[in-house]
PDB file of N, CA and C in Angstrom:
ATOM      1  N   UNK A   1     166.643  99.745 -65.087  1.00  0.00           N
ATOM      2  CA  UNK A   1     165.804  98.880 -64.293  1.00  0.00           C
ATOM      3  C   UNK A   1     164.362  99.386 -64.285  1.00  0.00           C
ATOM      4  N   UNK A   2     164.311 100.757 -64.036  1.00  0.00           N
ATOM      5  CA  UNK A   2     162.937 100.985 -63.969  1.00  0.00           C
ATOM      6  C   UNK A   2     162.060 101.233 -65.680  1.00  0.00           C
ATOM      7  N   UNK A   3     162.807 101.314 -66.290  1.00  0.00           N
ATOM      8  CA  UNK A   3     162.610 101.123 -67.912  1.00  0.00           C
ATOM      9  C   UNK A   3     161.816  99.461 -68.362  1.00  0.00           C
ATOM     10  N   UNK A   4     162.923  98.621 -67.343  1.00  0.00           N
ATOM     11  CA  UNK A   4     162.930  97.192 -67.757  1.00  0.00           C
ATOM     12  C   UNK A   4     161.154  96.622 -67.520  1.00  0.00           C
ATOM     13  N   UNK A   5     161.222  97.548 -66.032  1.00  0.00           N
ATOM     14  CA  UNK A   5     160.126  96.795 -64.705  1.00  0.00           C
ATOM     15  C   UNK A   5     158.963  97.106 -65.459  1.00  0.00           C
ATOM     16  N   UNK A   6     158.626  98.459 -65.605  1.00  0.00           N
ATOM     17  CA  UNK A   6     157.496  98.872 -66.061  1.00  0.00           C
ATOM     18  C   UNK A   6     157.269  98.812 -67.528  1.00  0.00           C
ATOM     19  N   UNK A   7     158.094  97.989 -68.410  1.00  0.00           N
ATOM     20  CA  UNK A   7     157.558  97.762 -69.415  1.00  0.00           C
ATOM     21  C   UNK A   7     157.240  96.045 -69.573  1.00  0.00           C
ATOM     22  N   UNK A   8     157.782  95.333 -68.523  1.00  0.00           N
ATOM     23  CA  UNK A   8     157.470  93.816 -68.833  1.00  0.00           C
ATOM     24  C   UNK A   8     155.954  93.985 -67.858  1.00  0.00           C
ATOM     25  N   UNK A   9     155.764  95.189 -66.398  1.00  0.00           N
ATOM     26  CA  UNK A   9     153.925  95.073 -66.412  1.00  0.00           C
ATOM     27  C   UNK A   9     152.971  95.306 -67.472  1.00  0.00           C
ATOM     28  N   UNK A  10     153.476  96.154 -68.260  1.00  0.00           N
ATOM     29  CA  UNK A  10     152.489  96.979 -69.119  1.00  0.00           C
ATOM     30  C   UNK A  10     152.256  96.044 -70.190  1.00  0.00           C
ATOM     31  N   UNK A  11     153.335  95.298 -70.607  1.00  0.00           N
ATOM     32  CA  UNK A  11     153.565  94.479 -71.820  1.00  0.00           C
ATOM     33  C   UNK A  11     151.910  93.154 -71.397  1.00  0.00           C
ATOM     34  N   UNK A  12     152.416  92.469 -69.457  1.00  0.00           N
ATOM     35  CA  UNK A  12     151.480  91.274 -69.450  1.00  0.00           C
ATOM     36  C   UNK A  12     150.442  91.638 -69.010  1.00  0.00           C
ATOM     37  N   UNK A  13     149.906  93.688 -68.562  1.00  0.00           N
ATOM     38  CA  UNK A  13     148.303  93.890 -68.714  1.00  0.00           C
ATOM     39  C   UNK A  13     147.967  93.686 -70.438  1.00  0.00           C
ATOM     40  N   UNK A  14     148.573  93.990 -71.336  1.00  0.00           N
ATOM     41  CA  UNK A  14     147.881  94.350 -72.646  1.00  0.00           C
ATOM     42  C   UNK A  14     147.797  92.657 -72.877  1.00  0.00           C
ATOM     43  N   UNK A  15     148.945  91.951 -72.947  1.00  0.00           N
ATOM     44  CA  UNK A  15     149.001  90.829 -73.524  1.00  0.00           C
ATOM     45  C   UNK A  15     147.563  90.117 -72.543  1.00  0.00           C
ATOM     46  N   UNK A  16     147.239  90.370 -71.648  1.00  0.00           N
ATOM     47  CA  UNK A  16     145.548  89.418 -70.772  1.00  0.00           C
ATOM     48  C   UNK A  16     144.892  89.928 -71.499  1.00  0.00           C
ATOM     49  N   UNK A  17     145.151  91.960 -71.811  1.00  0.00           N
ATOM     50  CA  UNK A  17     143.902  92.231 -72.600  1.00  0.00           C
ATOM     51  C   UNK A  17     143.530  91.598 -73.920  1.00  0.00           C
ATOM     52  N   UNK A  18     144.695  90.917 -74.693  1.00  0.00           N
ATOM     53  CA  UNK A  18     144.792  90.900 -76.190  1.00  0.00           C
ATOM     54  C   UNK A  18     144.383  89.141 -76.090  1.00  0.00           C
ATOM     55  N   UNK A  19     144.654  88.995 -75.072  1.00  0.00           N
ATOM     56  CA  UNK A  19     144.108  86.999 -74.882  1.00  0.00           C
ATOM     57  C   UNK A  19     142.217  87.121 -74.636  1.00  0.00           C
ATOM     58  N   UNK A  20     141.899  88.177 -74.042  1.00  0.00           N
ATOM     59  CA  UNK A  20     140.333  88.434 -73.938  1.00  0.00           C
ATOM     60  C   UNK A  20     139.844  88.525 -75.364  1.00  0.00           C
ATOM     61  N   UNK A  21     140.869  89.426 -76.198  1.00  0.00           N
ATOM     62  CA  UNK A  21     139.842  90.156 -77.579  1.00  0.00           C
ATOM     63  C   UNK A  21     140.531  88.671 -78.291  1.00  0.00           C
ATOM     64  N   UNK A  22     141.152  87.873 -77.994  1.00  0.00           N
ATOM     65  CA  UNK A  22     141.514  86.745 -79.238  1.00  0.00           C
ATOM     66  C   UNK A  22     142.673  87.387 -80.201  1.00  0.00           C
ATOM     67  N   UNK A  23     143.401  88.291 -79.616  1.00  0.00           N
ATOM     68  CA  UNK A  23     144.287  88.687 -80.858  1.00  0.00           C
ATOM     69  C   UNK A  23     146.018  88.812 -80.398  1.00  0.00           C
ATOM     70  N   UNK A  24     145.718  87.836 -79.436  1.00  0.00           N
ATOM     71  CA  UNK A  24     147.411  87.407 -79.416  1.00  0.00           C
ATOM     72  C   UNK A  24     148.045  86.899 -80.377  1.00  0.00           C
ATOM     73  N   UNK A  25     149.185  88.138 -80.585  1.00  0.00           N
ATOM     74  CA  UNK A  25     150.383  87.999 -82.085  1.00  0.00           C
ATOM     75  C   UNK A  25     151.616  87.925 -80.949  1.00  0.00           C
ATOM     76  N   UNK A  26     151.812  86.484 -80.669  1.00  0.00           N
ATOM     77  CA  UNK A  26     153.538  86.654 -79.952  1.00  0.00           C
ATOM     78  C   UNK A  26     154.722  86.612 -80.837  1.00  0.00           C
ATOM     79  N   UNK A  27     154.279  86.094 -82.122  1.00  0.00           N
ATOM     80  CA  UNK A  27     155.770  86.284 -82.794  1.00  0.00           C
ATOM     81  C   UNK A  27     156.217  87.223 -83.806  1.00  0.00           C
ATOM     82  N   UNK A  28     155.013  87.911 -83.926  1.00  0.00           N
ATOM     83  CA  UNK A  28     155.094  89.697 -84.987  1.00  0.00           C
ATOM     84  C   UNK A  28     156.051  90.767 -83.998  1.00  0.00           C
ATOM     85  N   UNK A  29     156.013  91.679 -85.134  1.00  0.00           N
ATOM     86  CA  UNK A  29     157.268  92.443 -84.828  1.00  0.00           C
ATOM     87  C   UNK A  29     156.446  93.447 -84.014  1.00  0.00           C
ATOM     88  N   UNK A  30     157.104  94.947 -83.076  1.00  0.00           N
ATOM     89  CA  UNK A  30     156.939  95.668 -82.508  1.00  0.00           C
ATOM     90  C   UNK A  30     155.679  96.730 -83.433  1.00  0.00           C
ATOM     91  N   UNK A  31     155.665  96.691 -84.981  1.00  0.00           N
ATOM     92  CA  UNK A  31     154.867  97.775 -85.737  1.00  0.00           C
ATOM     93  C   UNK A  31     153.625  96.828 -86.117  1.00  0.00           C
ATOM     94  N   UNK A  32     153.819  95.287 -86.054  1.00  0.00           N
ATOM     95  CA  UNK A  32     152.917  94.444 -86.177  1.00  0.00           C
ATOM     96  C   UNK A  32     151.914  94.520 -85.134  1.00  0.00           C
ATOM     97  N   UNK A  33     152.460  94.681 -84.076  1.00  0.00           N
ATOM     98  CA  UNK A  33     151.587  94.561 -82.541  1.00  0.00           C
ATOM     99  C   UNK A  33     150.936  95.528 -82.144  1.00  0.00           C
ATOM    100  N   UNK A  34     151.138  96.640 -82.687  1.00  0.00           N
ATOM    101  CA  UNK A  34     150.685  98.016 -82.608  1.00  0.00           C
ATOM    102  C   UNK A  34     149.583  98.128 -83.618  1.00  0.00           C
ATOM    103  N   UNK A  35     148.419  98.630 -82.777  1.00  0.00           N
ATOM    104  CA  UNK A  35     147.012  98.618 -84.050  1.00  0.00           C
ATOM    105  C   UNK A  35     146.919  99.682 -84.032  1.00  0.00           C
ATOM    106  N   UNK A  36     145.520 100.109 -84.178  1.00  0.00           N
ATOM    107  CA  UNK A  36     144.802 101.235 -84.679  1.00  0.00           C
ATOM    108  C   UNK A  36     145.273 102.298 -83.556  1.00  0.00           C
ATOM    109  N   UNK A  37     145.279 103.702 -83.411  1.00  0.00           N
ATOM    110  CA  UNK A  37     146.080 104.631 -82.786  1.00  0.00           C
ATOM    111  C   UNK A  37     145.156 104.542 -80.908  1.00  0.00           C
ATOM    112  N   UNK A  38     143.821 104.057 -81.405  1.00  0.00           N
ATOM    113  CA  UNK A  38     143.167 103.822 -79.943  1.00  0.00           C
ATOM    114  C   UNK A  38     143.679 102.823 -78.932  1.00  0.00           C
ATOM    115  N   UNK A  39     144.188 101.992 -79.637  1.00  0.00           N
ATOM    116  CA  UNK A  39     145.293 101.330 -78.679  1.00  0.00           C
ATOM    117  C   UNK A  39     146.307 101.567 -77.858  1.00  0.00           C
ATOM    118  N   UNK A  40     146.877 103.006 -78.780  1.00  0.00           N
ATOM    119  CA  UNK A  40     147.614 103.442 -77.713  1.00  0.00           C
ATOM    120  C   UNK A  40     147.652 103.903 -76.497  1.00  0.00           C
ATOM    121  N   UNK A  41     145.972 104.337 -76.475  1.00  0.00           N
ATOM    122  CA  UNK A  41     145.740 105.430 -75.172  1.00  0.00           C
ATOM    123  C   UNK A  41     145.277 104.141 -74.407  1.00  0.00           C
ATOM    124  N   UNK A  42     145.465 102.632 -74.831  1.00  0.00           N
ATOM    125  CA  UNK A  42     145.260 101.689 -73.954  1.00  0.00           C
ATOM    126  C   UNK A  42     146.664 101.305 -73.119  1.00  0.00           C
ATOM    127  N   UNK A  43     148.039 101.388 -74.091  1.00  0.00           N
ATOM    128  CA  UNK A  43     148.871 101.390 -74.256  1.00  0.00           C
ATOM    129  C   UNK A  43     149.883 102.407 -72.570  1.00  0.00           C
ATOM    130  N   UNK A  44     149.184 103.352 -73.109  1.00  0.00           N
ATOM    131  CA  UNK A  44     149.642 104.728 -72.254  1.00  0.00           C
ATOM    132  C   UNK A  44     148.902 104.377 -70.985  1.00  0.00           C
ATOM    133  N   UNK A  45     147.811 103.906 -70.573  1.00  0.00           N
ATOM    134  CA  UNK A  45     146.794 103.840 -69.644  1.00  0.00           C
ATOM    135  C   UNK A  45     147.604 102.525 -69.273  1.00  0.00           C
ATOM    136  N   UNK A  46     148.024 101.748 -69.305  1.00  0.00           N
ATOM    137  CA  UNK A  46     149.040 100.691 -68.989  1.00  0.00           C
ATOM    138  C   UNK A  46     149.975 100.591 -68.206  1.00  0.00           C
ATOM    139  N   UNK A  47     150.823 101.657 -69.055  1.00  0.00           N
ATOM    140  CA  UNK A  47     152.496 102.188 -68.188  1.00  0.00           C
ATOM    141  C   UNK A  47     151.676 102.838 -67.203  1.00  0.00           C
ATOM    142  N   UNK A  48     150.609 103.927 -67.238  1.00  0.00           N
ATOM    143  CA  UNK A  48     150.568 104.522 -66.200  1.00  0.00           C
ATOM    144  C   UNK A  48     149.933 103.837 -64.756  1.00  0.00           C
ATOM    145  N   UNK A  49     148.945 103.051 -64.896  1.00  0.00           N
ATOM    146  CA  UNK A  49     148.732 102.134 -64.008  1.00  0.00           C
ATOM    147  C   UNK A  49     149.830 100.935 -63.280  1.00  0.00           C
ATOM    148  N   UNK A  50     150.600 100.084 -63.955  1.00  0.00           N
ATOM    149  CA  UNK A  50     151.941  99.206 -63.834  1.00  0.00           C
ATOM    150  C   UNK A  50     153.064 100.547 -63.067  1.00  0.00           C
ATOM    151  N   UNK A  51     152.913 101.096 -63.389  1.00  0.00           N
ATOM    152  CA  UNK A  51     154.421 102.423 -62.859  1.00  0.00           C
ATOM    153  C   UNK A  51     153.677 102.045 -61.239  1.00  0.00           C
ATOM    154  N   UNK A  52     152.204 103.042 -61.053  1.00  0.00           N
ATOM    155  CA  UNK A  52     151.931 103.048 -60.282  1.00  0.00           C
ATOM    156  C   UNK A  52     151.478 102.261 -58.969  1.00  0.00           C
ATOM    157  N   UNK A  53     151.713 101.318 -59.315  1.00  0.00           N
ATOM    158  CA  UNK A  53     150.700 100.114 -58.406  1.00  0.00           C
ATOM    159  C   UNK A  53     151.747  99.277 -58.661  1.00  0.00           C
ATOM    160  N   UNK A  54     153.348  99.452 -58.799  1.00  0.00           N
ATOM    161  CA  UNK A  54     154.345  98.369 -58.394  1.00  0.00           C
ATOM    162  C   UNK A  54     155.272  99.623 -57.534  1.00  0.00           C
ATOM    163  N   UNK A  55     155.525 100.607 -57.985  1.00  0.00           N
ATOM    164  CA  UNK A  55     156.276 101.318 -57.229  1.00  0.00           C
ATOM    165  C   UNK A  55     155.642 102.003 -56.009  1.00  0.00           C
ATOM    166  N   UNK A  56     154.327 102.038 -56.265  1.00  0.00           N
ATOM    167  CA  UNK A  56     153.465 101.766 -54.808  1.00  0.00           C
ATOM    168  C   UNK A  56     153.454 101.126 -53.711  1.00  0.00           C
ATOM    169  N   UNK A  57     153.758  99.490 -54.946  1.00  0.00           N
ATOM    170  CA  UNK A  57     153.589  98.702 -53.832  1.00  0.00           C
ATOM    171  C   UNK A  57     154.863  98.590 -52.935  1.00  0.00           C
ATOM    172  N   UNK A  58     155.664  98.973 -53.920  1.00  0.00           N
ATOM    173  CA  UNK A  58     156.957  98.592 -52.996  1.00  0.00           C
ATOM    174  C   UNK A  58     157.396 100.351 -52.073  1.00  0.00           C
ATOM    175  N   UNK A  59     156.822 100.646 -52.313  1.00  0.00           N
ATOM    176  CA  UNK A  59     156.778 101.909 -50.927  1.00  0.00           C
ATOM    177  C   UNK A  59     155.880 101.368 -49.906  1.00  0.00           C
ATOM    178  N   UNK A  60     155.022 100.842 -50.423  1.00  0.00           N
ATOM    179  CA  UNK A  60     153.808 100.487 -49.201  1.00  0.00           C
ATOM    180  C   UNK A  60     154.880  99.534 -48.365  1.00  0.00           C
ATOM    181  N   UNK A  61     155.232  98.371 -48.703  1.00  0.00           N
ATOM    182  CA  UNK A  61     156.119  97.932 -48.379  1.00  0.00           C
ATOM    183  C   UNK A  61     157.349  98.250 -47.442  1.00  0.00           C
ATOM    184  N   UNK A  62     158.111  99.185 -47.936  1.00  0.00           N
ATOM    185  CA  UNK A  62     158.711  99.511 -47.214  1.00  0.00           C
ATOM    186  C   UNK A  62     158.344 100.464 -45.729  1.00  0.00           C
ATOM    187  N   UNK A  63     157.203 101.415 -46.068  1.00  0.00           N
ATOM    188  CA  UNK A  63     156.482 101.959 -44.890  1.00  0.00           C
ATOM    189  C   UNK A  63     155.974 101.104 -44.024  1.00  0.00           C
ATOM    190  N   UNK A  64     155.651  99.965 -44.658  1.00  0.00           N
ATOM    191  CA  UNK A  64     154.951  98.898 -43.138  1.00  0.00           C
ATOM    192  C   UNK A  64     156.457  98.464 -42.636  1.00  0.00           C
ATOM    193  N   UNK A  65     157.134  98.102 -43.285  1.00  0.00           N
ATOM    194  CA  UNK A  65     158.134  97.239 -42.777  1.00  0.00           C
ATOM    195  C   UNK A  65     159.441  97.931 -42.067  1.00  0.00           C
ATOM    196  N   UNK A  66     159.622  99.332 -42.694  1.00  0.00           N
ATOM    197  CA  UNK A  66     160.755 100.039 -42.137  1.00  0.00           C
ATOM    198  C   UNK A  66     160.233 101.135 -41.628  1.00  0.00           C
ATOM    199  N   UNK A  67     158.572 101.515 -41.003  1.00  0.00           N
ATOM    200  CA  UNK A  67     158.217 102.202 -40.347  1.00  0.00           C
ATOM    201  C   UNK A  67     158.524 103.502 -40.612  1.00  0.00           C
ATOM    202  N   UNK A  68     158.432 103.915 -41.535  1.00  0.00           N
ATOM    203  CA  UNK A  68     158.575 105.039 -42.389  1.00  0.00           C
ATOM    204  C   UNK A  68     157.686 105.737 -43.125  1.00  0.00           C
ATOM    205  N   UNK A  69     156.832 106.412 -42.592  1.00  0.00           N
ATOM    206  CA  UNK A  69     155.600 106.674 -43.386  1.00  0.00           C
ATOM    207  C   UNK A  69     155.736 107.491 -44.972  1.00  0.00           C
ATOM    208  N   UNK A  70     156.872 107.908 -45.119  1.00  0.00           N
ATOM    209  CA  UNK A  70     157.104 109.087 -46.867  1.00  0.00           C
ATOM    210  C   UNK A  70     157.335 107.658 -47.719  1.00  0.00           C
ATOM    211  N   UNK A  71     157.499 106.563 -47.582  1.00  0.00           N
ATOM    212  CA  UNK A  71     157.969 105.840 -48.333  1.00  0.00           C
ATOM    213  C   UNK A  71     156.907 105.867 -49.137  1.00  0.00           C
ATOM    214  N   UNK A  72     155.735 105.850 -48.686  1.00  0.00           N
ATOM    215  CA  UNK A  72     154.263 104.974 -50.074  1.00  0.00           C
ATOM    216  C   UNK A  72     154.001 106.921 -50.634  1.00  0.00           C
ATOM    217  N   UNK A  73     154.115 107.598 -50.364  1.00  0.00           N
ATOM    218  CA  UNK A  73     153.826 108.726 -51.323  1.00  0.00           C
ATOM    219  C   UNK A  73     155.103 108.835 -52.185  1.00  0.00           C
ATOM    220  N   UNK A  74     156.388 108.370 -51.764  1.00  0.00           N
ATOM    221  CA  UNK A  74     157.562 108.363 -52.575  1.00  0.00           C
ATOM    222  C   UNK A  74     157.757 107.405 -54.003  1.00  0.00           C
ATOM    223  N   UNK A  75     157.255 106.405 -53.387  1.00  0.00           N
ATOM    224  CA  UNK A  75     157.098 105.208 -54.146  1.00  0.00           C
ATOM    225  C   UNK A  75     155.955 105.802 -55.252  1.00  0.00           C
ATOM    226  N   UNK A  76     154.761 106.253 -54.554  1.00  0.00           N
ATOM    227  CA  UNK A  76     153.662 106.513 -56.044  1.00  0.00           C
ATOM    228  C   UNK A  76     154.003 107.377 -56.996  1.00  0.00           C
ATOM    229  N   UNK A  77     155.231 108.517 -56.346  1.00  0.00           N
ATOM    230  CA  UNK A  77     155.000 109.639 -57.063  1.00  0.00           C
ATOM    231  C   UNK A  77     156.370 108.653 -58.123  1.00  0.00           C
ATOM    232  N   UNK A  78     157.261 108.231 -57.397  1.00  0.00           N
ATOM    233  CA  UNK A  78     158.488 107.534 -58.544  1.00  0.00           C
ATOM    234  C   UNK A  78     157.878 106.831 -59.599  1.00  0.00           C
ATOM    235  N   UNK A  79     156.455 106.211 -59.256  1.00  0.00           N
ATOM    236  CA  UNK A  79     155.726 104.800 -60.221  1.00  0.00           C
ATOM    237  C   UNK A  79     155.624 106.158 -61.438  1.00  0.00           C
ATOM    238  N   UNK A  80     154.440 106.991 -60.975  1.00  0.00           N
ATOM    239  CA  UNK A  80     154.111 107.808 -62.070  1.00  0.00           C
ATOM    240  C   UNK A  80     155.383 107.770 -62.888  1.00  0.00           C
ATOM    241  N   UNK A  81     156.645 108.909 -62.497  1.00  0.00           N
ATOM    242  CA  UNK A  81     157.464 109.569 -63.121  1.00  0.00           C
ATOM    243  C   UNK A  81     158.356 108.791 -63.947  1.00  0.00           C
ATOM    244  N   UNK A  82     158.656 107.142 -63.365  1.00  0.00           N
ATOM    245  CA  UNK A  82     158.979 106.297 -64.569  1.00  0.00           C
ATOM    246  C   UNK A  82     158.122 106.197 -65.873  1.00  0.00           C
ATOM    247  N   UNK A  83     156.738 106.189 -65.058  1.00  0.00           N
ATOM    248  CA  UNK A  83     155.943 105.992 -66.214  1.00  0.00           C
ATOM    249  C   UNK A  83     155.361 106.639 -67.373  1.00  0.00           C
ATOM    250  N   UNK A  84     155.580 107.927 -66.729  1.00  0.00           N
ATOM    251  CA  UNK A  84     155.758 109.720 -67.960  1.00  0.00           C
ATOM    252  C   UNK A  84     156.992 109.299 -68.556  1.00  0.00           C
ATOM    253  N   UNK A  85     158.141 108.962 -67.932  1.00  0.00           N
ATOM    254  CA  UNK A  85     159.579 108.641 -68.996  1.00  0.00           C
ATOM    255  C   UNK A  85     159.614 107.422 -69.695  1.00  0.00           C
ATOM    256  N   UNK A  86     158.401 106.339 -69.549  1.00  0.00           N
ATOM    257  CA  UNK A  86     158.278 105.746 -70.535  1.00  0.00           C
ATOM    258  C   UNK A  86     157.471 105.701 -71.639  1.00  0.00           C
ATOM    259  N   UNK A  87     156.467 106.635 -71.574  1.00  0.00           N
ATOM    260  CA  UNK A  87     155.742 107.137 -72.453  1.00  0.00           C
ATOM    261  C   UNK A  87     156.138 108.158 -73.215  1.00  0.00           C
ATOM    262  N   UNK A  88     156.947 108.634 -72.899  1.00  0.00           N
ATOM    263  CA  UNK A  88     157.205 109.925 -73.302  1.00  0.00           C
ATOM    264  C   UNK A  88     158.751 109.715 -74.584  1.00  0.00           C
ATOM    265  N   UNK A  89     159.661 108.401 -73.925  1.00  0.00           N
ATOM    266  CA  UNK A  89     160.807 107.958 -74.537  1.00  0.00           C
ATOM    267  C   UNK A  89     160.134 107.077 -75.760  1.00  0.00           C
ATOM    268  N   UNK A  90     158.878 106.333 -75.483  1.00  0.00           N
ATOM    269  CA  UNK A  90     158.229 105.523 -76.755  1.00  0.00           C
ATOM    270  C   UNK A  90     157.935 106.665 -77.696  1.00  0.00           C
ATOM    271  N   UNK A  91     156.618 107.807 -77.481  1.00  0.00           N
ATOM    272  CA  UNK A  91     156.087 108.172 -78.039  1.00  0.00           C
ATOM    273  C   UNK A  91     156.456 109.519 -78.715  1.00  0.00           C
ATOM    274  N   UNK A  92     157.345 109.859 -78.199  1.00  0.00           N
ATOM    275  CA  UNK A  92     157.863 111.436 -77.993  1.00  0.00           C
ATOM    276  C   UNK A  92     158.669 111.857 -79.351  1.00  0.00           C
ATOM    277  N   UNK A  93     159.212 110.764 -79.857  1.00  0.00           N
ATOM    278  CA  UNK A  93     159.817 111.091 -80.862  1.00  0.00           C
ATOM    279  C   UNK A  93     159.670 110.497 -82.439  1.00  0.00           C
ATOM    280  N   UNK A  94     158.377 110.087 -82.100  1.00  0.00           N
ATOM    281  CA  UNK A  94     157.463 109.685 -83.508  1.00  0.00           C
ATOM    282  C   UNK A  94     157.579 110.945 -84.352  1.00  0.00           C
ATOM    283  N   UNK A  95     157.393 110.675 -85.706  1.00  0.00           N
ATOM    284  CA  UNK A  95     157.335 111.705 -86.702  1.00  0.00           C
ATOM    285  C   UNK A  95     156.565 111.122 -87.544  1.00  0.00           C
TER     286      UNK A  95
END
C-alpha cells in the first residue's frame, strides 16, 4: 500500500511537470519515460515530497481529530521512510 500510494503521487507531480515541458509520453514504456539522468533527481525530489506531504497529511489529520499530538511527527517521519524505500527499491539495484 504504501509502495502503491506514493508512487501514483510522484507519478501525477512529474506527469503536471511533463504536461508544462509538452512532453507527455502516456503510452511508452517505463525506459521510454525515463530521460536524461537529471530527471531523476526530479524523479527522487518527487517520492520525497508525495511520501511527505500525504503521510503528513494524514497524521495531521489524525492529531486534529483523535487529539493526539505524536501523530503529525509520526506520519512525516513514515512519509519520508516510505519514500527512502522507494527510491532506494527503484534505484538501488541498477547496474
Amino acid at each position: 500500500m504504501i509502495e502503491v500510494t506514493t508512487r501514483l503521487l510522484a507519478d501525477s507531480v512529474l506527469s503536471g511537470m511533463d504536461e508544462r515541458r509538452g512532453t507527455n509520453n502516456p503510452g511508452g514504456t517505463q525506459s521510454e519515460l525515463r530521460g536524461p539522468a537529471g530527471e531523476d533527481g526530479m524523479l527522487i525530489l518527487s517520492y520525497i515530497l508525495s511520501g511527505i506531504l500525504f503521510y503528513g497529511g494524514l497524521g495531521w489529520l489524525g492529531a486534529n481529530y483523535l487529539h493526539q499530538t505524536w501523530m503529525l511527527p509520526l506520519g512525516l517521519i513514515c512519509g519520508l521512510l516510505a519514500s527512502m524505500y522507494m527510491i532506494i527499491k527503484r534505484y538501488g539495484s541498477q547496474k
